[in-house]
PDB file of N, CA and C in Angstrom:
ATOM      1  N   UNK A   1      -0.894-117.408  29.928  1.00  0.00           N
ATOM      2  CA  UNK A   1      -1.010-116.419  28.877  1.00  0.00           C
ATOM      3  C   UNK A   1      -1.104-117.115  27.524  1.00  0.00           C
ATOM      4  N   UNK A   2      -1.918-116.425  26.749  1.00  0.00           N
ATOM      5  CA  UNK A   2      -1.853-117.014  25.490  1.00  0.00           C
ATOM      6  C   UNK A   2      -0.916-116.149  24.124  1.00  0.00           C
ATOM      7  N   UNK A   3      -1.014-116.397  23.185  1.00  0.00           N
ATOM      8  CA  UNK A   3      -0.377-115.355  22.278  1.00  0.00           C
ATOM      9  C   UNK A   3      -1.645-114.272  21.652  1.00  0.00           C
ATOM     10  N   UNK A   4      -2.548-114.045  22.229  1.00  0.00           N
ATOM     11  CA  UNK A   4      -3.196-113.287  21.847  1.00  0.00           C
ATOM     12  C   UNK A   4      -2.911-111.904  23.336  1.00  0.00           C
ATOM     13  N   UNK A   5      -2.497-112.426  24.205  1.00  0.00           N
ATOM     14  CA  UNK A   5      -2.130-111.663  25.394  1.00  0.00           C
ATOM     15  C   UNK A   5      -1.273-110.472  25.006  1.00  0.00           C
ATOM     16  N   UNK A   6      -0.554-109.942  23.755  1.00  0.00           N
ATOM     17  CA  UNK A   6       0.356-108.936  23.260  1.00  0.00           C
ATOM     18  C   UNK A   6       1.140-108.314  24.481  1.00  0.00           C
ATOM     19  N   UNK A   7      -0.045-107.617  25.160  1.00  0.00           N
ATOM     20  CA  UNK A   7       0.753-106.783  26.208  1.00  0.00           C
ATOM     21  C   UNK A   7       1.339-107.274  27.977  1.00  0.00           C
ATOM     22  N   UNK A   8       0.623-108.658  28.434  1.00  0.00           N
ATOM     23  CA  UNK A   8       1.228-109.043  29.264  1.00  0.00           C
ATOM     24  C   UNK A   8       2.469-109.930  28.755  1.00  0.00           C
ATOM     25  N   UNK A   9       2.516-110.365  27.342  1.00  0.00           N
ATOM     26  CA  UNK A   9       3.489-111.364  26.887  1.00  0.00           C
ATOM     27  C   UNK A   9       5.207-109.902  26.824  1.00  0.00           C
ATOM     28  N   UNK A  10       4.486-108.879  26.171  1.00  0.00           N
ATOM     29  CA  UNK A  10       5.457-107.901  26.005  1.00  0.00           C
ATOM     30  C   UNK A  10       5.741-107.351  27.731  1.00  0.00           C
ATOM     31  N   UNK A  11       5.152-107.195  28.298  1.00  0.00           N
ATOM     32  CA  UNK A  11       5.585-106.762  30.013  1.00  0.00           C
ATOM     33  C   UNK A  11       6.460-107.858  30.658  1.00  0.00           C
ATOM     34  N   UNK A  12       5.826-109.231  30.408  1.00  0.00           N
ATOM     35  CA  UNK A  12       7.113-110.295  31.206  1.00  0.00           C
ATOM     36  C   UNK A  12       8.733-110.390  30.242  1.00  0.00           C
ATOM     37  N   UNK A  13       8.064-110.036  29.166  1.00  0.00           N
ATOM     38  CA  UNK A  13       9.656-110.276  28.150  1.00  0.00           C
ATOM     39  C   UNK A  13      10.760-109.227  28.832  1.00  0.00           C
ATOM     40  N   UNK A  14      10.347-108.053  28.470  1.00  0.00           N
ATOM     41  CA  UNK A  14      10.862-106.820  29.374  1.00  0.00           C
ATOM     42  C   UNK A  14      11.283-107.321  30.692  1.00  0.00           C
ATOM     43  N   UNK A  15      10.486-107.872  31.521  1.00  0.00           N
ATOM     44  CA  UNK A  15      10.733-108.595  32.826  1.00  0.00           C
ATOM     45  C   UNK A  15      12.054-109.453  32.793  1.00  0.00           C
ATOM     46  N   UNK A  16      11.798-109.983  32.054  1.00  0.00           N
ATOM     47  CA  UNK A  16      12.809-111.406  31.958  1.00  0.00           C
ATOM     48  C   UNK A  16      13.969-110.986  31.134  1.00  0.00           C
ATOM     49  N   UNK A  17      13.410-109.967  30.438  1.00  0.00           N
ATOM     50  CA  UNK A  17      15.299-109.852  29.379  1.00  0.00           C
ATOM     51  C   UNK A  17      15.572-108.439  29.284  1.00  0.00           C
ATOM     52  N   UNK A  18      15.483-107.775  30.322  1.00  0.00           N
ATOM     53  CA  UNK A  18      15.838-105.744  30.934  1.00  0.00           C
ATOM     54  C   UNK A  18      16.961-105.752  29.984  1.00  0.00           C
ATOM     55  N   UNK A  19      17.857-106.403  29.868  1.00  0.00           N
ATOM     56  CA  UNK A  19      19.272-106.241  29.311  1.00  0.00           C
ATOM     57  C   UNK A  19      19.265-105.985  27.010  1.00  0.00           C
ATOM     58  N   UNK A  20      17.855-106.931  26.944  1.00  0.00           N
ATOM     59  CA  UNK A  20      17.871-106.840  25.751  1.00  0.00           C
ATOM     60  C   UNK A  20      17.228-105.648  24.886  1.00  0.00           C
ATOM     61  N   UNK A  21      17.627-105.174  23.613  1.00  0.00           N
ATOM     62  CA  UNK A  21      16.982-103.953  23.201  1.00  0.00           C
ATOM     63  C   UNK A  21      16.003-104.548  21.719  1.00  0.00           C
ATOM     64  N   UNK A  22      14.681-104.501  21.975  1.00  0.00           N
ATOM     65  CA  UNK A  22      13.555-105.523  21.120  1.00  0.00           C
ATOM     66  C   UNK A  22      13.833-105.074  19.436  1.00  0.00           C
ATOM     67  N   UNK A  23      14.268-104.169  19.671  1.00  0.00           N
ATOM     68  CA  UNK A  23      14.340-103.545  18.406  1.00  0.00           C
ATOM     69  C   UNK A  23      14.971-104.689  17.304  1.00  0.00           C
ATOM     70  N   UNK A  24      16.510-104.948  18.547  1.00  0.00           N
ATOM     71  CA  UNK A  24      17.247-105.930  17.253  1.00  0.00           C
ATOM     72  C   UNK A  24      16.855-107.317  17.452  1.00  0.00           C
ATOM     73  N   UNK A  25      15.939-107.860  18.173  1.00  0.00           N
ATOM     74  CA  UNK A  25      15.516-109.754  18.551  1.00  0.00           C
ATOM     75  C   UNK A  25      14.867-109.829  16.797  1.00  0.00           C
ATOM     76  N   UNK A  26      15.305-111.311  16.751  1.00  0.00           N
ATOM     77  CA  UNK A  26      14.885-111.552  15.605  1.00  0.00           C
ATOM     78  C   UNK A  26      13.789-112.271  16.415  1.00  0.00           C
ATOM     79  N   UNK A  27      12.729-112.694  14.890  1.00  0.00           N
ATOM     80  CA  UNK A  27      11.383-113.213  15.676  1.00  0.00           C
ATOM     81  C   UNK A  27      11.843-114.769  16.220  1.00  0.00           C
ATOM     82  N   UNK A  28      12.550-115.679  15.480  1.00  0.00           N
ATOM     83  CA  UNK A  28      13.132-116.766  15.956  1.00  0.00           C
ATOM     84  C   UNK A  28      13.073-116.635  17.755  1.00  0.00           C
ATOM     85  N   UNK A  29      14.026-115.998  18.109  1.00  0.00           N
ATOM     86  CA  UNK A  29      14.521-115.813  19.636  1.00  0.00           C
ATOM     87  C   UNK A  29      13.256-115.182  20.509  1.00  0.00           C
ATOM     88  N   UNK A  30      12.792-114.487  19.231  1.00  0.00           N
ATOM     89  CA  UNK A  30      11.121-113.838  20.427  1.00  0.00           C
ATOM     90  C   UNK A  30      10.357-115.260  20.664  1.00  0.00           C
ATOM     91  N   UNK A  31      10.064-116.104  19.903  1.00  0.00           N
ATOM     92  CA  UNK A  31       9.331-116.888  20.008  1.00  0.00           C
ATOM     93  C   UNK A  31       9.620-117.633  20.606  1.00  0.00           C
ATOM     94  N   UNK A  32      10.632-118.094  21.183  1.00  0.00           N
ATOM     95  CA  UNK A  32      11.163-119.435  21.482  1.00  0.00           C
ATOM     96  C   UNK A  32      11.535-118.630  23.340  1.00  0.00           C
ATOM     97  N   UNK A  33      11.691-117.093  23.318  1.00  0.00           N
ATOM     98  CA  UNK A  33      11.365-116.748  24.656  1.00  0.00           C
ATOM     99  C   UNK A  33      10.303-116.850  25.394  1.00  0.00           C
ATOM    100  N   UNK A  34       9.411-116.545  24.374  1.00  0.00           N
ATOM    101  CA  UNK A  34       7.435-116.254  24.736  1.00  0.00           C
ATOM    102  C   UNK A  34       7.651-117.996  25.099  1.00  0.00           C
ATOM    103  N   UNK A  35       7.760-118.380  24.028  1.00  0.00           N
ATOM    104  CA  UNK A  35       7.400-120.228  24.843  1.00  0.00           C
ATOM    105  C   UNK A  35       8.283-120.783  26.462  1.00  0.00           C
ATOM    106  N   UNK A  36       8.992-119.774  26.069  1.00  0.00           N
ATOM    107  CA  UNK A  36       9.577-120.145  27.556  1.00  0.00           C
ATOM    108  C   UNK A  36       9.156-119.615  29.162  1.00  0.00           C
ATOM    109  N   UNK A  37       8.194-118.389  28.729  1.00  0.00           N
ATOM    110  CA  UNK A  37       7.756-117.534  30.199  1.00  0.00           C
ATOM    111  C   UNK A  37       6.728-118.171  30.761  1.00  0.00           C
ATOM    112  N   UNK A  38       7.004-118.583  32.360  1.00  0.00           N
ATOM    113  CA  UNK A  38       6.135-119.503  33.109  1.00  0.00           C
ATOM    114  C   UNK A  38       4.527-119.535  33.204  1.00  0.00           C
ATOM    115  N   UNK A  39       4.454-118.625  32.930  1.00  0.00           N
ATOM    116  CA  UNK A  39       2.842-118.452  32.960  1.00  0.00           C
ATOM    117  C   UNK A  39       2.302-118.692  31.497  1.00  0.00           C
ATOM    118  N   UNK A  40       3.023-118.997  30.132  1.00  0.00           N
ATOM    119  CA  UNK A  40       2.589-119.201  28.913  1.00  0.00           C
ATOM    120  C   UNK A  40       2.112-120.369  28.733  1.00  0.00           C
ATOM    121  N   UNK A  41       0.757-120.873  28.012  1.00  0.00           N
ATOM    122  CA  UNK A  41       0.066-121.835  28.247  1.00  0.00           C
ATOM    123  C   UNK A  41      -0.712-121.821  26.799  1.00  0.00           C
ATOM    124  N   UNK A  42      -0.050-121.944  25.381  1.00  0.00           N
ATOM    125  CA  UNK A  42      -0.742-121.938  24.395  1.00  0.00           C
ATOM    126  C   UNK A  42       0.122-122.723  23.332  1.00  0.00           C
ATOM    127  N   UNK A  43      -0.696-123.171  22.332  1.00  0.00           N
ATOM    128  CA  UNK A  43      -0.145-124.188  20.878  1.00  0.00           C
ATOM    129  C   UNK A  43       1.562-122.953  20.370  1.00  0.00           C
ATOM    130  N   UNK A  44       2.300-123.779  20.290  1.00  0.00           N
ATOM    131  CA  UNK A  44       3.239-122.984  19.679  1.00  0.00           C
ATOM    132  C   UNK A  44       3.018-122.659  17.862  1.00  0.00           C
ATOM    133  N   UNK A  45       2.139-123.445  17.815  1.00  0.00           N
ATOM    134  CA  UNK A  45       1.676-122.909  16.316  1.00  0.00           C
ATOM    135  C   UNK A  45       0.913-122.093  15.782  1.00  0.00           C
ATOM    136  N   UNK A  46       0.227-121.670  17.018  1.00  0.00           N
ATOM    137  CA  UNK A  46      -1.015-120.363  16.735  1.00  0.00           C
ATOM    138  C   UNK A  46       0.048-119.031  16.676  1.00  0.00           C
ATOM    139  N   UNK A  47       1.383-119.307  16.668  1.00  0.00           N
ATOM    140  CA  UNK A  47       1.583-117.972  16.524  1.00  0.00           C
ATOM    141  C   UNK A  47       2.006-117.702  15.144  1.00  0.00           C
ATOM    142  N   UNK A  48       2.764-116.258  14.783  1.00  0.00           N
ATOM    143  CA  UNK A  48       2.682-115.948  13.550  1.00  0.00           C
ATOM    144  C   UNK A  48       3.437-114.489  13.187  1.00  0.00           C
ATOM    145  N   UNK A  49       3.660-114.030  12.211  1.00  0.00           N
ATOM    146  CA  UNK A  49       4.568-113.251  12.139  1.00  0.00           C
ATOM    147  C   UNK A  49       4.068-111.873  12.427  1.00  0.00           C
ATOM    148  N   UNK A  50       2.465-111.816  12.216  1.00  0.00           N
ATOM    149  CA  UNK A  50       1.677-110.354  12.607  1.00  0.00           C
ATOM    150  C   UNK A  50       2.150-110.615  14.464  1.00  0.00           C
ATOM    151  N   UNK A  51       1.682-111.658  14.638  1.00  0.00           N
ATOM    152  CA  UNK A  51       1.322-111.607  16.322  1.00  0.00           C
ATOM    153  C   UNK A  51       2.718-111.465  16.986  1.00  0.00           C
ATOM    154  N   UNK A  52       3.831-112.037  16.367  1.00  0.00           N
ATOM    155  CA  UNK A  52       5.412-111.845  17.116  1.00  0.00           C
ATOM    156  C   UNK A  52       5.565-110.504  16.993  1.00  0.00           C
ATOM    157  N   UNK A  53       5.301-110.064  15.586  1.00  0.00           N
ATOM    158  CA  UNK A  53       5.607-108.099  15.412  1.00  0.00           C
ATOM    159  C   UNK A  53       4.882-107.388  16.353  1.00  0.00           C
ATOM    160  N   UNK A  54       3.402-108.013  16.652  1.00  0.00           N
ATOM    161  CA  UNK A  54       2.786-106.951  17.864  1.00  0.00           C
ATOM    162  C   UNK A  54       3.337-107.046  19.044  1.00  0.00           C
ATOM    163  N   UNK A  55       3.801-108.389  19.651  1.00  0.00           N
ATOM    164  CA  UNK A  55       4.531-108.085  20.846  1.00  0.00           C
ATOM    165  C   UNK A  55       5.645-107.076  20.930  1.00  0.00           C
ATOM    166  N   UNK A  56       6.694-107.577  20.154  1.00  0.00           N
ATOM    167  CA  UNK A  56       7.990-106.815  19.448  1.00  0.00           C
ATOM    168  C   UNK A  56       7.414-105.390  19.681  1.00  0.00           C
ATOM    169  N   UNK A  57       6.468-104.889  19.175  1.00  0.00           N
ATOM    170  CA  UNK A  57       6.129-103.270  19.080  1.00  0.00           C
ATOM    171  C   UNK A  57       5.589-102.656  20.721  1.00  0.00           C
ATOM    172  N   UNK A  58       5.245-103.762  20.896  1.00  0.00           N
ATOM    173  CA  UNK A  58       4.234-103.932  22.662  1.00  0.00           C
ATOM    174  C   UNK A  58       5.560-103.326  23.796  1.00  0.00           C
ATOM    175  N   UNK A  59       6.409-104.434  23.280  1.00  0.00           N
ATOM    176  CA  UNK A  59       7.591-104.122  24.249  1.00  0.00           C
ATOM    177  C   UNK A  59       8.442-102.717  24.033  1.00  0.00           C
ATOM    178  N   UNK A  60       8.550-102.495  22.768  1.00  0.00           N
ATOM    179  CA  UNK A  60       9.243-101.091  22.056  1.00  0.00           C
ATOM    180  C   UNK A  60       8.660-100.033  22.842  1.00  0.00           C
ATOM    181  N   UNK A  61       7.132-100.133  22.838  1.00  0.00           N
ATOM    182  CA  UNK A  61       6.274 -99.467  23.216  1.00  0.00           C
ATOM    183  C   UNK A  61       6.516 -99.026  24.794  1.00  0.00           C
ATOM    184  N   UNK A  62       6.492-100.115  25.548  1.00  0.00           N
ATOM    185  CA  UNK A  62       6.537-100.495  27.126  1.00  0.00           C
ATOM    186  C   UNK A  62       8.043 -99.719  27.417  1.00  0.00           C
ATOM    187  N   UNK A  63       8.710 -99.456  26.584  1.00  0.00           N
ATOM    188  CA  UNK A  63      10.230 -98.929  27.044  1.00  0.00           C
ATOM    189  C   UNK A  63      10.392 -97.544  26.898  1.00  0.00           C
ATOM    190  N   UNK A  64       9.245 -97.113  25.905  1.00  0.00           N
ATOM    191  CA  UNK A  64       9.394 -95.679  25.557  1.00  0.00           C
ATOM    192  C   UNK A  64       8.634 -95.273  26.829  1.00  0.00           C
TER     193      UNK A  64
END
């Protein structure tokens, strides 16, 4: 996955952290999760504060 992936990056987060509520993750901890999900395969510098907020909203989204 890359960070342009929004909605499979927001479906495995959900996957991997059921317990957490996205609302309160700061982007720090989003990012450093996204770099951690096995299938992620991109520069940790292409990301950015629009692209962490779209996941963040992706996942908000995915729960409603």
């Amino acid at each position: 996955m890359k960070w342009t992936d929004i909605l499979a990056l927001a479906e495995a987060l959900a996957q991997a952290h059921p317990e957490v509520d996205p609302k309160t993750l700061r982007f720090t901890d989003l990012h450093r999760w996204v770099m951690a999900l096995p299938r992620f395969n991109d520069d940790p510098q292409r990301s950015g504060e629009k692209i962490l907020e779209a996941i963040q909203q992706a996942w908000i989204d995915d729960l409603e």
